[in-house]
C-alpha atoms as a PDB file:
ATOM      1  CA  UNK A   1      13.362  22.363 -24.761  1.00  0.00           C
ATOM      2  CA  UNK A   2      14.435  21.391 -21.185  1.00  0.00           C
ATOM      3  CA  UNK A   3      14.179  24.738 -19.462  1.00  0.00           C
ATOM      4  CA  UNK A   4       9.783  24.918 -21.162  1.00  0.00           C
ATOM      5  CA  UNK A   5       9.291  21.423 -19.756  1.00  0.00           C
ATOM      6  CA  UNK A   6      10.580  22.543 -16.456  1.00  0.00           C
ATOM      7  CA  UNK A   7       8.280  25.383 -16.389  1.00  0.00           C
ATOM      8  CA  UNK A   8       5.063  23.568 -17.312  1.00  0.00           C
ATOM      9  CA  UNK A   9       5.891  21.663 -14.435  1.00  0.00           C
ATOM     10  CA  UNK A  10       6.458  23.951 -12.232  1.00  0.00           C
ATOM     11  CA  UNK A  11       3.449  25.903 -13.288  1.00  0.00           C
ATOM     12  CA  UNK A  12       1.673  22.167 -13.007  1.00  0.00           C
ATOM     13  CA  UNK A  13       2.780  22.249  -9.594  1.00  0.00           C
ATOM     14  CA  UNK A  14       1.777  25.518  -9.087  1.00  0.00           C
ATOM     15  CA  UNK A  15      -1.751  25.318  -9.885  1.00  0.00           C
ATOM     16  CA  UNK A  16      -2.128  21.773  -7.845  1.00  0.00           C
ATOM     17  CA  UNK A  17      -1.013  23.604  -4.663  1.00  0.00           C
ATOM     18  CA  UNK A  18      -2.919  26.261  -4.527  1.00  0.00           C
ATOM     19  CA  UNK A  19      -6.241  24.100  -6.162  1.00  0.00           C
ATOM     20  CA  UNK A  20      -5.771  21.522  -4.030  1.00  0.00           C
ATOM     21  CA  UNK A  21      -8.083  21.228  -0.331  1.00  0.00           C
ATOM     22  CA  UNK A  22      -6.719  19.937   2.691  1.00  0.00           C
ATOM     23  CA  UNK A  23      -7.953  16.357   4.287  1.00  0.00           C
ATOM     24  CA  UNK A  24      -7.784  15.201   7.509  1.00  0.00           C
ATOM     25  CA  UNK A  25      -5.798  11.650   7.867  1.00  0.00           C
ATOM     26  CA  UNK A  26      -6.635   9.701  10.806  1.00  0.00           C
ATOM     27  CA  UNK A  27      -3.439   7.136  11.210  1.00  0.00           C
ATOM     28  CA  UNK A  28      -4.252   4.113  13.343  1.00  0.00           C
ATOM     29  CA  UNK A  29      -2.583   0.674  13.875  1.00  0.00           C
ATOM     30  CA  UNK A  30      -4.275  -1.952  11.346  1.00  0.00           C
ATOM     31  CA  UNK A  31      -6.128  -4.794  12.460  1.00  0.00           C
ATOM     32  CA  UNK A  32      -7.385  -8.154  11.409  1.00  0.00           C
ATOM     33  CA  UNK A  33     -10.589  -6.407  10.235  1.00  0.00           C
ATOM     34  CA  UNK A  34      -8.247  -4.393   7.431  1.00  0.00           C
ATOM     35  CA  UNK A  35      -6.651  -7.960   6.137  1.00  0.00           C
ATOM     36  CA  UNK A  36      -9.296  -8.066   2.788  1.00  0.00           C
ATOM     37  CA  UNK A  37      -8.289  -4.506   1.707  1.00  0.00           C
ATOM     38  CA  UNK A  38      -4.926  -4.410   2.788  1.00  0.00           C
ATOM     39  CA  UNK A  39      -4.081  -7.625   0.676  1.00  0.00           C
ATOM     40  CA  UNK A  40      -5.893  -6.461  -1.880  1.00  0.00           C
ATOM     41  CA  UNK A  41      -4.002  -2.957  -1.994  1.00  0.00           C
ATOM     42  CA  UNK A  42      -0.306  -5.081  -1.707  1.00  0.00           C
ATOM     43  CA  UNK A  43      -1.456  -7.527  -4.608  1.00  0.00           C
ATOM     44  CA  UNK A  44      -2.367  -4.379  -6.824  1.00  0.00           C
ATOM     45  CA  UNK A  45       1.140  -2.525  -5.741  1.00  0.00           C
ATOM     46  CA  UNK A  46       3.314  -5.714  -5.646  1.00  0.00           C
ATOM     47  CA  UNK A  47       1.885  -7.457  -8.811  1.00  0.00           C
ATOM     48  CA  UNK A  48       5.507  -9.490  -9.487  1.00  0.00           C
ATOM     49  CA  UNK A  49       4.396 -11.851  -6.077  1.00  0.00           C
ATOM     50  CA  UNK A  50       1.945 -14.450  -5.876  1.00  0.00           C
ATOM     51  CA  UNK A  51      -1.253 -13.361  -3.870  1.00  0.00           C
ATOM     52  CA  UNK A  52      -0.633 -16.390  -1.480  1.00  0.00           C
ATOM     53  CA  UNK A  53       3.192 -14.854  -0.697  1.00  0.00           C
ATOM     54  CA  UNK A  54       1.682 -11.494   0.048  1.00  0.00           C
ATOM     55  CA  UNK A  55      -0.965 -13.393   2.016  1.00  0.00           C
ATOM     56  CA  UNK A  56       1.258 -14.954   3.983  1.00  0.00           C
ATOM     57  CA  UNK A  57       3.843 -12.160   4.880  1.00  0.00           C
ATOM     58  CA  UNK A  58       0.470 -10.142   5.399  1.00  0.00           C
ATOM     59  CA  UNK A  59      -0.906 -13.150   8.403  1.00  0.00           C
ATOM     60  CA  UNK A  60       2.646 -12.638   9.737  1.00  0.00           C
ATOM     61  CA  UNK A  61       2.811  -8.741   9.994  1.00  0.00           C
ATOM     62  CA  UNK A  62      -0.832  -9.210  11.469  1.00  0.00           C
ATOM     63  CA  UNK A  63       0.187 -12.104  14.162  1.00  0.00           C
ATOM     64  CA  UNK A  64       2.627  -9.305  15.955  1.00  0.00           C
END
């Protein structure tokens, strides 16, 4: 049973790589402009913290 999961998988793998299309990702430093989105994003990833904690660590990463 092991070893036929491990090949759907790897044929699942597979099939994603060669399906799948290249993006370009532009990486750039975040802003005060990204605060609304990023907070949402961390309160949706980190939902065991209180929006105002992630909030407020978020103000601080922004203040450096």
């Amino acid at each position: 049973m092991y070893i036929s999961y491990k090949f759907i998988l790897l044929d699942t793998v597979q099939d994603v790589r060669y399906s799948a299309k290249m993006t370009s990702v532009k990486i750039r430093q975040v802003t005060p402009d990204d605060k609304a989105e990023w907070l949402r994003m961390r309160i949706a990833l980190w939902t065991r913290h209180k929006p105002k904690e992630l909030e407020q660590e978020l103000d601080k990463l922004l203040a450096n």
